[in-house]
C-alpha atoms as a PDB file:
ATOM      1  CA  UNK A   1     -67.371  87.691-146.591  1.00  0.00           C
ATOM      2  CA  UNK A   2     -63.710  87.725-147.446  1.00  0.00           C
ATOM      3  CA  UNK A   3     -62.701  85.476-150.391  1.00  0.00           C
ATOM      4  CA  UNK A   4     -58.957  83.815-151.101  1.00  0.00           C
ATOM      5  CA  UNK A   5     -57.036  85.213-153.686  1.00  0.00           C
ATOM      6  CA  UNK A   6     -56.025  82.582-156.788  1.00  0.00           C
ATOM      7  CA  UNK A   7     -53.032  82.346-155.256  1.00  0.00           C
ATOM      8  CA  UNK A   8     -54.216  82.005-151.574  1.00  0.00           C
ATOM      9  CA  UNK A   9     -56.574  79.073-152.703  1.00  0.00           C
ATOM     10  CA  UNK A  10     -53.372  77.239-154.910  1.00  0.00           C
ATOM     11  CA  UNK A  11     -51.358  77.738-151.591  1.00  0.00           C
ATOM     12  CA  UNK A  12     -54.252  75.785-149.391  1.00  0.00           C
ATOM     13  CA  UNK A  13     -54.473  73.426-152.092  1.00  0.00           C
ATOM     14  CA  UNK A  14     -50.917  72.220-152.248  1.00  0.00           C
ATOM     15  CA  UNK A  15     -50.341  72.614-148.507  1.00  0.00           C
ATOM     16  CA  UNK A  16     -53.331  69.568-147.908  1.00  0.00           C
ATOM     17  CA  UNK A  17     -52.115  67.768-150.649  1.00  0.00           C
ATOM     18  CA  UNK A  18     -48.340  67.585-148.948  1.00  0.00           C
ATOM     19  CA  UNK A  19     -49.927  66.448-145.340  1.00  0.00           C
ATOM     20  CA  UNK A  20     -49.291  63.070-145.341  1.00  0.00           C
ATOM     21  CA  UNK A  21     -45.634  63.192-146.794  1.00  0.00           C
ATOM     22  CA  UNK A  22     -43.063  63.141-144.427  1.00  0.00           C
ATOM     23  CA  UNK A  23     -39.492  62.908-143.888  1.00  0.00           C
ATOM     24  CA  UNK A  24     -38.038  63.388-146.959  1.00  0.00           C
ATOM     25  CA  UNK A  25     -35.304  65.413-147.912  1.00  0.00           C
ATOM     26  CA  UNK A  26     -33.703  67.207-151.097  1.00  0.00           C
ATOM     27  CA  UNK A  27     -30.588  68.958-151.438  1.00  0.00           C
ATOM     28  CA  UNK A  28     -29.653  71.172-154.231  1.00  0.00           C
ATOM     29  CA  UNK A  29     -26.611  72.458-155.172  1.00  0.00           C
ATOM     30  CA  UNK A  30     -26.131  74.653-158.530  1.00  0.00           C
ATOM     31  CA  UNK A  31     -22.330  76.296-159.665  1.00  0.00           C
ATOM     32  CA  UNK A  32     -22.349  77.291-163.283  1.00  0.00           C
ATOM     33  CA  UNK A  33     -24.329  79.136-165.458  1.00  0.00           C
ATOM     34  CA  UNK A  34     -28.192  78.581-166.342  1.00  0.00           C
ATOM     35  CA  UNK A  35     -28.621  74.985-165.489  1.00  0.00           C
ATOM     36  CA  UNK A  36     -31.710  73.571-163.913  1.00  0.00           C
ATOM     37  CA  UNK A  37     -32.544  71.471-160.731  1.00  0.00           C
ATOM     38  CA  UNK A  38     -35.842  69.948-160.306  1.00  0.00           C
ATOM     39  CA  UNK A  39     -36.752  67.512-157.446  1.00  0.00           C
ATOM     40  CA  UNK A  40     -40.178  66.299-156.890  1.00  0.00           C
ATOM     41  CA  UNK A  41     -41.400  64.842-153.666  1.00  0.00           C
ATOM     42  CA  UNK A  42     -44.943  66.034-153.505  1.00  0.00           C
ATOM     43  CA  UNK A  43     -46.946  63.228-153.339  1.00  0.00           C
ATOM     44  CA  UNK A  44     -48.587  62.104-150.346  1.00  0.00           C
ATOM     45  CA  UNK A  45     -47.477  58.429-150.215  1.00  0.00           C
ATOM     46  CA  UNK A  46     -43.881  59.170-150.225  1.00  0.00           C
ATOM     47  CA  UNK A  47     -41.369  59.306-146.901  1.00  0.00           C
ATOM     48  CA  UNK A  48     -38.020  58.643-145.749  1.00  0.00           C
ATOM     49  CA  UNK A  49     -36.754  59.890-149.142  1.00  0.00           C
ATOM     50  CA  UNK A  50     -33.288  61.745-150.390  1.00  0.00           C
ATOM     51  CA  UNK A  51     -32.724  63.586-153.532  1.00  0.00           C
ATOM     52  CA  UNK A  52     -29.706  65.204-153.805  1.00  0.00           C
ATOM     53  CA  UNK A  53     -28.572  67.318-156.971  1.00  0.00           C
ATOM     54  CA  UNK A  54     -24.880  68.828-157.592  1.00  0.00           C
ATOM     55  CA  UNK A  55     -24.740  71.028-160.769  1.00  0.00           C
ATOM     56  CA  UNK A  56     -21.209  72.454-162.656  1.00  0.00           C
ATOM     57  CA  UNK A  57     -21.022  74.007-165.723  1.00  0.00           C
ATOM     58  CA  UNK A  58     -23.484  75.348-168.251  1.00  0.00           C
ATOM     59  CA  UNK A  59     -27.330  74.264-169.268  1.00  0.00           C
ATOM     60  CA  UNK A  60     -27.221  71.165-167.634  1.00  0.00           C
ATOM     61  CA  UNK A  61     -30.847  69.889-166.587  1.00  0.00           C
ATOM     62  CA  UNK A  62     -31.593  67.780-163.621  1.00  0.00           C
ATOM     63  CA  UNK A  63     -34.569  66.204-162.601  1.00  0.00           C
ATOM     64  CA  UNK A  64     -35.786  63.591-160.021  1.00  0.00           C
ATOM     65  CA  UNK A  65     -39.168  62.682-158.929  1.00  0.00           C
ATOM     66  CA  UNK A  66     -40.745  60.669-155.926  1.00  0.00           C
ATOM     67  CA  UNK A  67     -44.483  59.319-155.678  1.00  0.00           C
ATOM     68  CA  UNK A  68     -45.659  56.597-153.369  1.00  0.00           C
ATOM     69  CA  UNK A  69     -42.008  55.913-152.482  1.00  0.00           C
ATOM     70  CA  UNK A  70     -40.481  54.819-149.587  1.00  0.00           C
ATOM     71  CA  UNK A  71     -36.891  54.955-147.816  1.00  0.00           C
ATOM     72  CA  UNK A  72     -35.371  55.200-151.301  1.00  0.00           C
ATOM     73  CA  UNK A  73     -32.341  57.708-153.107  1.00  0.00           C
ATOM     74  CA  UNK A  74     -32.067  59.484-156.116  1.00  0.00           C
ATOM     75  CA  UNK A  75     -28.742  61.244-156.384  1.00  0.00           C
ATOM     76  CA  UNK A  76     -27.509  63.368-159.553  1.00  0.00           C
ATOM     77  CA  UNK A  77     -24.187  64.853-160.024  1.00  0.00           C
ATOM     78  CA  UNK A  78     -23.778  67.064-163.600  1.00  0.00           C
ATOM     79  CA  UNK A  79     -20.112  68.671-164.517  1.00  0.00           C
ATOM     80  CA  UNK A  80     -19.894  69.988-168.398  1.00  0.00           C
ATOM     81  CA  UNK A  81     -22.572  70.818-170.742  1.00  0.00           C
ATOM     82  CA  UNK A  82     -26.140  70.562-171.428  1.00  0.00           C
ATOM     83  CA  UNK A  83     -26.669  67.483-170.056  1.00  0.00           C
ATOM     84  CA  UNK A  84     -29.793  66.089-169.501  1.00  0.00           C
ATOM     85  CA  UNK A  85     -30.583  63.606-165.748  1.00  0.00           C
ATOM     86  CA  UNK A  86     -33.769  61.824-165.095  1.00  0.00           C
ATOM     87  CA  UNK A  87     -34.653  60.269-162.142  1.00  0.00           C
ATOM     88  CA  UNK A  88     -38.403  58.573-160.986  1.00  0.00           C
ATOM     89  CA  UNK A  89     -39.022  55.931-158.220  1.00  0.00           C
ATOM     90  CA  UNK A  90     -42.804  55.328-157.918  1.00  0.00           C
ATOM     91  CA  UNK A  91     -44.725  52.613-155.459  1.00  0.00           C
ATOM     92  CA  UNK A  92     -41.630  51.367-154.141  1.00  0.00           C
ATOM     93  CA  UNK A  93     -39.077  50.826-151.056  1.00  0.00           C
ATOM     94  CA  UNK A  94     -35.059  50.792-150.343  1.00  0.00           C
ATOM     95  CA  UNK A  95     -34.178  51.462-153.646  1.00  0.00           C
ATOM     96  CA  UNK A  96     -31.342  53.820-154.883  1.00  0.00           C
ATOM     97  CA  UNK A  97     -30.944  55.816-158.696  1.00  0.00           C
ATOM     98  CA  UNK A  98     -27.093  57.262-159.108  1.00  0.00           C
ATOM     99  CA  UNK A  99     -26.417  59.408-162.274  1.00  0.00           C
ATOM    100  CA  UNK A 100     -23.227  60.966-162.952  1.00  0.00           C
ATOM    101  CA  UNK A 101     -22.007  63.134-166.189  1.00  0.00           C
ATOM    102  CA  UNK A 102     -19.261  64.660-167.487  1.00  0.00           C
ATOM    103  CA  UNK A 103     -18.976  66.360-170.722  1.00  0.00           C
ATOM    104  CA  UNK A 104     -21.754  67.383-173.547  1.00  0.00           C
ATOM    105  CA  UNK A 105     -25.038  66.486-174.408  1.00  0.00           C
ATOM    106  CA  UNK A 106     -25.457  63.430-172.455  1.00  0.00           C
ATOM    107  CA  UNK A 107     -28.635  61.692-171.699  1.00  0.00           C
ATOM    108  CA  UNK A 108     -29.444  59.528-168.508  1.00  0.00           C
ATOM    109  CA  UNK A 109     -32.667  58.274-167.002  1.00  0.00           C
ATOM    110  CA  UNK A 110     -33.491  55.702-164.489  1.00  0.00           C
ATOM    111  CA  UNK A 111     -36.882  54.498-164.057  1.00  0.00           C
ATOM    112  CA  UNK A 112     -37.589  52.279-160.589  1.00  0.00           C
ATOM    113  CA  UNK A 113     -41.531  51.426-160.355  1.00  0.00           C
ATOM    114  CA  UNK A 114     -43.341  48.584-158.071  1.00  0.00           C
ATOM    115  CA  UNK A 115     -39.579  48.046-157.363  1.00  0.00           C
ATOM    116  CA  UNK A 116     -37.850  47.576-154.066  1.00  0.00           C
ATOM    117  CA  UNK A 117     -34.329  47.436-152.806  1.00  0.00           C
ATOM    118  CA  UNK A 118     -32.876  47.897-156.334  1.00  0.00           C
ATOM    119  CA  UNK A 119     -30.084  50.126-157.249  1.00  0.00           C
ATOM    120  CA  UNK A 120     -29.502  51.675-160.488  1.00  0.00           C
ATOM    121  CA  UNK A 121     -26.578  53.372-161.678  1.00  0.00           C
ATOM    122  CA  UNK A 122     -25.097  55.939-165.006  1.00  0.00           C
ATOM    123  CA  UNK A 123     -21.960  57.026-165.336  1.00  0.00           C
ATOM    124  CA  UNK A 124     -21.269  59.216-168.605  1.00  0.00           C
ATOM    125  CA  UNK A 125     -17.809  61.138-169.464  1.00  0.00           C
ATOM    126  CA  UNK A 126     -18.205  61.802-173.233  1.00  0.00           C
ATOM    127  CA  UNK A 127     -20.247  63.382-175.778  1.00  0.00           C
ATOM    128  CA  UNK A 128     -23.667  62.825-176.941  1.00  0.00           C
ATOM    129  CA  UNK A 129     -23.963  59.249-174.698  1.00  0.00           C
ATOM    130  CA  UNK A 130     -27.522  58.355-174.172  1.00  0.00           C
ATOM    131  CA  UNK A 131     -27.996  55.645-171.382  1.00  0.00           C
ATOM    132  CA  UNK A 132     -31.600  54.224-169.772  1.00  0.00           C
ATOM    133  CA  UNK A 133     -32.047  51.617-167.047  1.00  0.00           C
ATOM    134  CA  UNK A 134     -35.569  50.471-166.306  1.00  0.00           C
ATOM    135  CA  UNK A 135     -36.322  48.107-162.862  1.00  0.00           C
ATOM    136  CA  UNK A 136     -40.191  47.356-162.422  1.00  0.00           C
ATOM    137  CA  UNK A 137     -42.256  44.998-160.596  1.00  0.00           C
ATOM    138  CA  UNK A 138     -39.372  43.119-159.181  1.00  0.00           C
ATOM    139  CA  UNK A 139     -36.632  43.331-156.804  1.00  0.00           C
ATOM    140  CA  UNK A 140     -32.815  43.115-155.097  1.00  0.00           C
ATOM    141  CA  UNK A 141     -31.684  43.998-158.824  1.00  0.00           C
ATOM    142  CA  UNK A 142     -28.487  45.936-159.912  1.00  0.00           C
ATOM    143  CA  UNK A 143     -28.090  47.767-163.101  1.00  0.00           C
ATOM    144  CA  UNK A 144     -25.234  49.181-164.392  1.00  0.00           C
ATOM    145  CA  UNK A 145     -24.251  51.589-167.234  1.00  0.00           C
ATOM    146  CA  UNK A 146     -20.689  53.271-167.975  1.00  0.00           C
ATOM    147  CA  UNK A 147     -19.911  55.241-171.159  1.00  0.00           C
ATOM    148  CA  UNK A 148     -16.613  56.296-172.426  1.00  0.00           C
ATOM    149  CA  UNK A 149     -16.446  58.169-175.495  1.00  0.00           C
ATOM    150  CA  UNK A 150     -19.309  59.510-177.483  1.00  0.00           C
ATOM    151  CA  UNK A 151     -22.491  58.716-179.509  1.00  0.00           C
ATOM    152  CA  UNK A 152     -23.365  55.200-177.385  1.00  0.00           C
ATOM    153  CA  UNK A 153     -26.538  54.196-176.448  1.00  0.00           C
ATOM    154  CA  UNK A 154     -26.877  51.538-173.826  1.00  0.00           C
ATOM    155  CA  UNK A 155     -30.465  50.053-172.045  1.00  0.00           C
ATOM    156  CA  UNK A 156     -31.096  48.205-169.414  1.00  0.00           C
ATOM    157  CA  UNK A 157     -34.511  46.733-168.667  1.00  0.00           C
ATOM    158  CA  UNK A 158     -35.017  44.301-165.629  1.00  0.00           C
ATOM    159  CA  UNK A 159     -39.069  43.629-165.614  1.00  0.00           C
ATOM    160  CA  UNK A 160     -40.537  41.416-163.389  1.00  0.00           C
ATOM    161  CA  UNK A 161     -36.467  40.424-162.487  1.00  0.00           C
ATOM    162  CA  UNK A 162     -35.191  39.136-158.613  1.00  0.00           C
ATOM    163  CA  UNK A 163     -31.956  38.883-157.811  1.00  0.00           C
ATOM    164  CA  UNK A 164     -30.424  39.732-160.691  1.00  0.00           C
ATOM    165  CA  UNK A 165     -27.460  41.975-162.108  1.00  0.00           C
ATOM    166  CA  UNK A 166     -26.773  43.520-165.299  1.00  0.00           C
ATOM    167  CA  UNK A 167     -23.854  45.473-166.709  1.00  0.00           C
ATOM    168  CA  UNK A 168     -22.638  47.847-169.284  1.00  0.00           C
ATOM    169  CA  UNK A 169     -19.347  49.236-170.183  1.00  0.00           C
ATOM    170  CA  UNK A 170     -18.561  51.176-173.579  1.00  0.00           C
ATOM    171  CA  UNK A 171     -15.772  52.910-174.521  1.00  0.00           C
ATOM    172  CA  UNK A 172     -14.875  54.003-178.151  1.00  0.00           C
ATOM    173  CA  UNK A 173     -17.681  55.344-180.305  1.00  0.00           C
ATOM    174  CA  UNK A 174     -20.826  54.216-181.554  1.00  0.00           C
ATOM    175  CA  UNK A 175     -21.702  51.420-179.707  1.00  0.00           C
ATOM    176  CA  UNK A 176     -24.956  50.038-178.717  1.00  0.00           C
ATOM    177  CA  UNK A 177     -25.480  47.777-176.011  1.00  0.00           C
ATOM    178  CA  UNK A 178     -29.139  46.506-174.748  1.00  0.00           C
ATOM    179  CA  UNK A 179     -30.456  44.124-171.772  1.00  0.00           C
ATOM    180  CA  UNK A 180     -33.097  42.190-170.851  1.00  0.00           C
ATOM    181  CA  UNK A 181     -33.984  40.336-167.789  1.00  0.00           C
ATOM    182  CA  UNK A 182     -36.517  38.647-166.598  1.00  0.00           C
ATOM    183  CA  UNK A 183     -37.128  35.898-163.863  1.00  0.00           C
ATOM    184  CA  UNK A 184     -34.680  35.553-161.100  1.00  0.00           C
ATOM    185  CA  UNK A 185     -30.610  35.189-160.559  1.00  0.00           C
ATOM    186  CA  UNK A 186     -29.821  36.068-163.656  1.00  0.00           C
ATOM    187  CA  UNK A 187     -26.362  37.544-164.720  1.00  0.00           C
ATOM    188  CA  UNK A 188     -25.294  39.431-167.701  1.00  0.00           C
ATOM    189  CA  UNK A 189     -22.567  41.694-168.850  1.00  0.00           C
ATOM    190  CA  UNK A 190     -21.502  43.844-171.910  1.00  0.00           C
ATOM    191  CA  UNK A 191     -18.222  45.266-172.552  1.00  0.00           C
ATOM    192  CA  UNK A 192     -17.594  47.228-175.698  1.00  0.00           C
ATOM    193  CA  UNK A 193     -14.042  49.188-176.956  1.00  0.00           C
ATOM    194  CA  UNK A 194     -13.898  50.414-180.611  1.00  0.00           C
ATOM    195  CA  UNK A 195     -16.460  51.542-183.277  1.00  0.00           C
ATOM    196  CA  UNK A 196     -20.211  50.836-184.002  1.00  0.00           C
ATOM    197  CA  UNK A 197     -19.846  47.720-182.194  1.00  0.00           C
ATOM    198  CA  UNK A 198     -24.187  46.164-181.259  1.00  0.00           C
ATOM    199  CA  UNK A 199     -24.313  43.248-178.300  1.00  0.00           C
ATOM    200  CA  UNK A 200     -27.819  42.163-177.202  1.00  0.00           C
ATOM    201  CA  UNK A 201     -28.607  40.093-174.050  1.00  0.00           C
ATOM    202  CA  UNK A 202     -31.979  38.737-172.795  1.00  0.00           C
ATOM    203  CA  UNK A 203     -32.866  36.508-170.106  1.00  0.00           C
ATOM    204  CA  UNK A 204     -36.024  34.802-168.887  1.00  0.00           C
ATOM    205  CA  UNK A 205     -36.927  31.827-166.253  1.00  0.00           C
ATOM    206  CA  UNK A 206     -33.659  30.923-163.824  1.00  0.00           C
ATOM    207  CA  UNK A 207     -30.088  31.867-163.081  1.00  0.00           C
ATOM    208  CA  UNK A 208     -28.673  31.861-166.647  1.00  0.00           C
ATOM    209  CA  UNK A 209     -25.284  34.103-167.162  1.00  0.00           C
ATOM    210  CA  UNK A 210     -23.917  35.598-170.080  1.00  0.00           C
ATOM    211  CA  UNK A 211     -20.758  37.892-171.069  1.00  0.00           C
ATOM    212  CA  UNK A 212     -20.168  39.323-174.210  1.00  0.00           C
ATOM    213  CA  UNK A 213     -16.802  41.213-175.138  1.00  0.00           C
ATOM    214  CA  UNK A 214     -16.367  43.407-177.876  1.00  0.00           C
ATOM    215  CA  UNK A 215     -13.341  45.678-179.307  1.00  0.00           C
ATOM    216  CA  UNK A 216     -13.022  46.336-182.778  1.00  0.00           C
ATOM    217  CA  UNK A 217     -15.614  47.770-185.648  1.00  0.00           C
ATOM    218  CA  UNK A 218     -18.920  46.553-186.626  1.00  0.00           C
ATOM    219  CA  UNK A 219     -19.303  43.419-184.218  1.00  0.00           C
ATOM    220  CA  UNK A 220     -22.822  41.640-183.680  1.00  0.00           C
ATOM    221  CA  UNK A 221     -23.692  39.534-180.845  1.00  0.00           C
ATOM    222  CA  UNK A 222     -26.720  38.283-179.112  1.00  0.00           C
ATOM    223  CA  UNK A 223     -27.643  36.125-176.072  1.00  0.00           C
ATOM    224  CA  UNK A 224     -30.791  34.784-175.851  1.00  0.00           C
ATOM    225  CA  UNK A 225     -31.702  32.553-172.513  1.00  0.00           C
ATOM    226  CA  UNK A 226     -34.906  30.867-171.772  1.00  0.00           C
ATOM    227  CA  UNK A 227     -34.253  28.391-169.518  1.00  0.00           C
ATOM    228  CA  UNK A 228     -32.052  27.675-166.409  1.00  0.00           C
ATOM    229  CA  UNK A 229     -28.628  27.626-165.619  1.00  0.00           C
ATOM    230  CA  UNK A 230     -27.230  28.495-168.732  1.00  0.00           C
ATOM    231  CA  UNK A 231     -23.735  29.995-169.512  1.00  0.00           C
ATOM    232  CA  UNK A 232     -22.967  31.781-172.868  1.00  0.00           C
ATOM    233  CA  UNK A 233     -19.711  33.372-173.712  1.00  0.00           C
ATOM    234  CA  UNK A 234     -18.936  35.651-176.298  1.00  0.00           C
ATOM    235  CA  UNK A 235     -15.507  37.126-177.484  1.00  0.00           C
ATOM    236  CA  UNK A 236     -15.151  39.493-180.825  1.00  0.00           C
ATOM    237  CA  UNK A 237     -11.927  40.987-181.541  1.00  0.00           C
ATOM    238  CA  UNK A 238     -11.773  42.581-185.219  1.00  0.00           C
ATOM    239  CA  UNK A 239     -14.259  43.546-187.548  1.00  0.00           C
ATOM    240  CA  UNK A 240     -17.965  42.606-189.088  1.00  0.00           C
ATOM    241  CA  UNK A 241     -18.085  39.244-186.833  1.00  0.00           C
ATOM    242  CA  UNK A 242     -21.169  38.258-186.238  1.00  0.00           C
ATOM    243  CA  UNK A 243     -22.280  35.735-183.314  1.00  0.00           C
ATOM    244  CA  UNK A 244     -25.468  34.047-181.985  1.00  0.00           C
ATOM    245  CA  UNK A 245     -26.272  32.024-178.694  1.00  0.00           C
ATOM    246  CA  UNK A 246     -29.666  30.511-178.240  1.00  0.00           C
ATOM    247  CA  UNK A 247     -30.311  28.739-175.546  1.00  0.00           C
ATOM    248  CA  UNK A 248     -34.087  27.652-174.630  1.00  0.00           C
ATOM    249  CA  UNK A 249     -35.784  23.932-173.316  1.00  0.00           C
ATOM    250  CA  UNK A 250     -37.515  22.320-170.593  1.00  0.00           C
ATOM    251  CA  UNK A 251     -33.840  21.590-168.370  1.00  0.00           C
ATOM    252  CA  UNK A 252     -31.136  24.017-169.653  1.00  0.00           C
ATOM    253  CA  UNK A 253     -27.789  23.753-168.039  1.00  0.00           C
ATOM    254  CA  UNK A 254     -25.865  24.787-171.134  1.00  0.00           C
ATOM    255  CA  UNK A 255     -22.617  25.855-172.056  1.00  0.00           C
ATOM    256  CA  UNK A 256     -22.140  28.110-175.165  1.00  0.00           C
ATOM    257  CA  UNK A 257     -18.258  29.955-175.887  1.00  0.00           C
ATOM    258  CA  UNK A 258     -17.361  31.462-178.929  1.00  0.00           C
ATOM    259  CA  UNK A 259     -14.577  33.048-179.956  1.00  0.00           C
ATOM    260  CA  UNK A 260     -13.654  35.032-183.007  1.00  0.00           C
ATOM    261  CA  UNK A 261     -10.957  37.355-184.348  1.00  0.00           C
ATOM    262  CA  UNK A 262     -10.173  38.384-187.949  1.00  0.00           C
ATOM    263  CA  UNK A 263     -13.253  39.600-189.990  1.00  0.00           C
ATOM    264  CA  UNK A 264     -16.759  39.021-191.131  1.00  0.00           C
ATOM    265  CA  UNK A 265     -16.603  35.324-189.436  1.00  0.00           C
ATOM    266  CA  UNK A 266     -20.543  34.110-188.350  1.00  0.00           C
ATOM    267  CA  UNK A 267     -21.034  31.776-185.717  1.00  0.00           C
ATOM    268  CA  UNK A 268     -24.254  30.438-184.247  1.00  0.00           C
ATOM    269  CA  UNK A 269     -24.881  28.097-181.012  1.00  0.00           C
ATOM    270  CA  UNK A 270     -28.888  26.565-180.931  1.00  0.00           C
ATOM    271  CA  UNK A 271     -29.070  24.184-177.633  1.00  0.00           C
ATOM    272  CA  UNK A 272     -32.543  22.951-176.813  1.00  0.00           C
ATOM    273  CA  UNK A 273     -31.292  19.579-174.911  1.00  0.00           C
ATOM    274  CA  UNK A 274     -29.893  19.092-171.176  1.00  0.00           C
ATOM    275  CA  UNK A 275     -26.515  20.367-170.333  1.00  0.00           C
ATOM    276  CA  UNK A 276     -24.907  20.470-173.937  1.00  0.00           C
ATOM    277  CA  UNK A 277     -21.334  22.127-174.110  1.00  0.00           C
ATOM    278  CA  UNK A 278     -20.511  23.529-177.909  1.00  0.00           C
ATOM    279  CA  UNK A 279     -17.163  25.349-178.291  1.00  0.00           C
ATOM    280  CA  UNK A 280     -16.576  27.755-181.646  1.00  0.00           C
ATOM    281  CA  UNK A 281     -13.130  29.156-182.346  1.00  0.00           C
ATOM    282  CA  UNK A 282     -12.864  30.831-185.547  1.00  0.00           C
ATOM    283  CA  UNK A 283      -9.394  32.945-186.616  1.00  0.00           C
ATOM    284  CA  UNK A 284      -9.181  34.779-190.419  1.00  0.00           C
ATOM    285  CA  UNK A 285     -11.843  35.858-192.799  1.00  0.00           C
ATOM    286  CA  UNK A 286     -15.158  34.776-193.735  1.00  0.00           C
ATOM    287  CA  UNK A 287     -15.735  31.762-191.728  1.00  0.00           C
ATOM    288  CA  UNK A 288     -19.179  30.355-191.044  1.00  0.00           C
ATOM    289  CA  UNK A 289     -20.125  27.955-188.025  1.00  0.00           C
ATOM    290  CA  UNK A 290     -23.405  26.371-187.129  1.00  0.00           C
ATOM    291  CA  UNK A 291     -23.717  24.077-183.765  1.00  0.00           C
ATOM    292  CA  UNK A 292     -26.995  22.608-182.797  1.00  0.00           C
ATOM    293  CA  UNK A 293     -27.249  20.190-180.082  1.00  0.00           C
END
């Protein structure tokens, strides 16, 4: 009786495991020196797929993975040096993962599980960037992340989330920039120019929107949103501001702005009522404002 070789038997393994995926596709293209290209689309539940991987430069590593996923892209494009690209789409349909990077020791990873029709995007021309964008159990969400500069970190997390869009933009250096979402129609954006600059936005329930700019050094902000049809505004120009927006209640339908420029001014907006309005302009040093309504 003859027997299978080890490496017979792996082969016969992996070629039953592969039967029922179909349709998929993965395109790799590598020009540089010693960088790596992985794409993953082994498991049985997944067709209809697209990876595609473009590689310049030197030690870059690329990797995207597909299991139990439907009609969905994953496309990474890598120019510069050791770089590091994660992509995974598990249990879902229609969605799409873009990663691009330019320069030195970036870090990128989008995660879409029990997702569908989402898109997620990282864009990265700097040094030593570090960007992640997480979209489960929910869907129709976009996520966006763009770094300018070097040593940002910027997070996106949309869990549980419908219909709702979130973005980041940093340029400068040492910024961090995170969002939360949950619920559905929410909107929320961070931009960031200057130095070690930290915004925060989270949303729950219904259709609340926030913005928060930043330029300068050493700004604090932070949106928080529990309720629906909210609207918080946040402007920082200068240095060691600090500002807060809650906004929470059984009706919602507030409006929060605050402005500040000059230094280590704190302002904080608390509305718990029905469609309260508070307004906070603060110029020079050292001013503090409280508002609760």
């Amino acid at each position: 009786m003859k027997t299978l070789t080890p490496i017979a038997a792996t082969l016969m393994l992996a070629t039953s495991g592969l039967v029922a995926a179909a349709d998929n596709t993965a395109i790799t293209n590598q020009n540089g020196i010693d960088n790596e290209a992985v794409a993953d689309q082994d498991d049985p539940g997944s067709s209809g797929n697209l990876i595609q991987l473009e590689q310049g430069g030197a030690f870059n590593n690329a990797e995207a993975s597909q299991r139990g996923e439907t009609e969905s892209h994953i496309y990474q494009v890598q120019d510069g040096l050791a770089n590091e690209a994660y992509s995974l789409q598990m249990n879902g349909t229609g969605n799409i993962a873009n990663i691009h990077q330019s320069g030195a020791f970036n870090e990128a990873s989008t995660w879409q599980l029990d997702n569908d029709d989402s898109e997620a995007t990282i864009r990265q021309n700097g040094f030593a960037n570090d960007a992640e964008i997480y979209q489960v159990a929910g869907g129709d969400n976009v996520a966006v992340i763009e770094q300018m500069g070097s040593v940002h970190g910027a997070s996106i997390g949309q869990y549980a989330s419908y219909n709702s869009d979130a973005y980041i933009y940093q340029s400068g250096v040492g910024n961090e920039a995170d969002i939360l979402q949950s619920g559905t129609g929410h909107y929320s954006s961070i931009h960031q120019d200057g130095l070690a600059n930290t915004a925060i936005s989270a949303q729950g329930d219904l259709h609340n929107t926030s913005e928060i700019y930043q330029s300068g050094f050493g700004n604090e902000a932070q949106v928080t949103q529990v309720s629906w049809y909210n609207t918080a505004v946040v402007n920082q120009r200068g240095f060691l501001n600090s500002a807060d927006v809650y906004q929470f209640g059984p009706s919602g339908s507030h409006l929060a702005i605050i402005n500040q420029s000059g230094g280590l001014n704190e302002a904080t907006v608390i509305q718990s009522g029905y469609a309260e309005t508070a307004n906070i302009t603060q110029n020079g040093i050292g001013n503090n404002a409280v508002v609760i309504q």
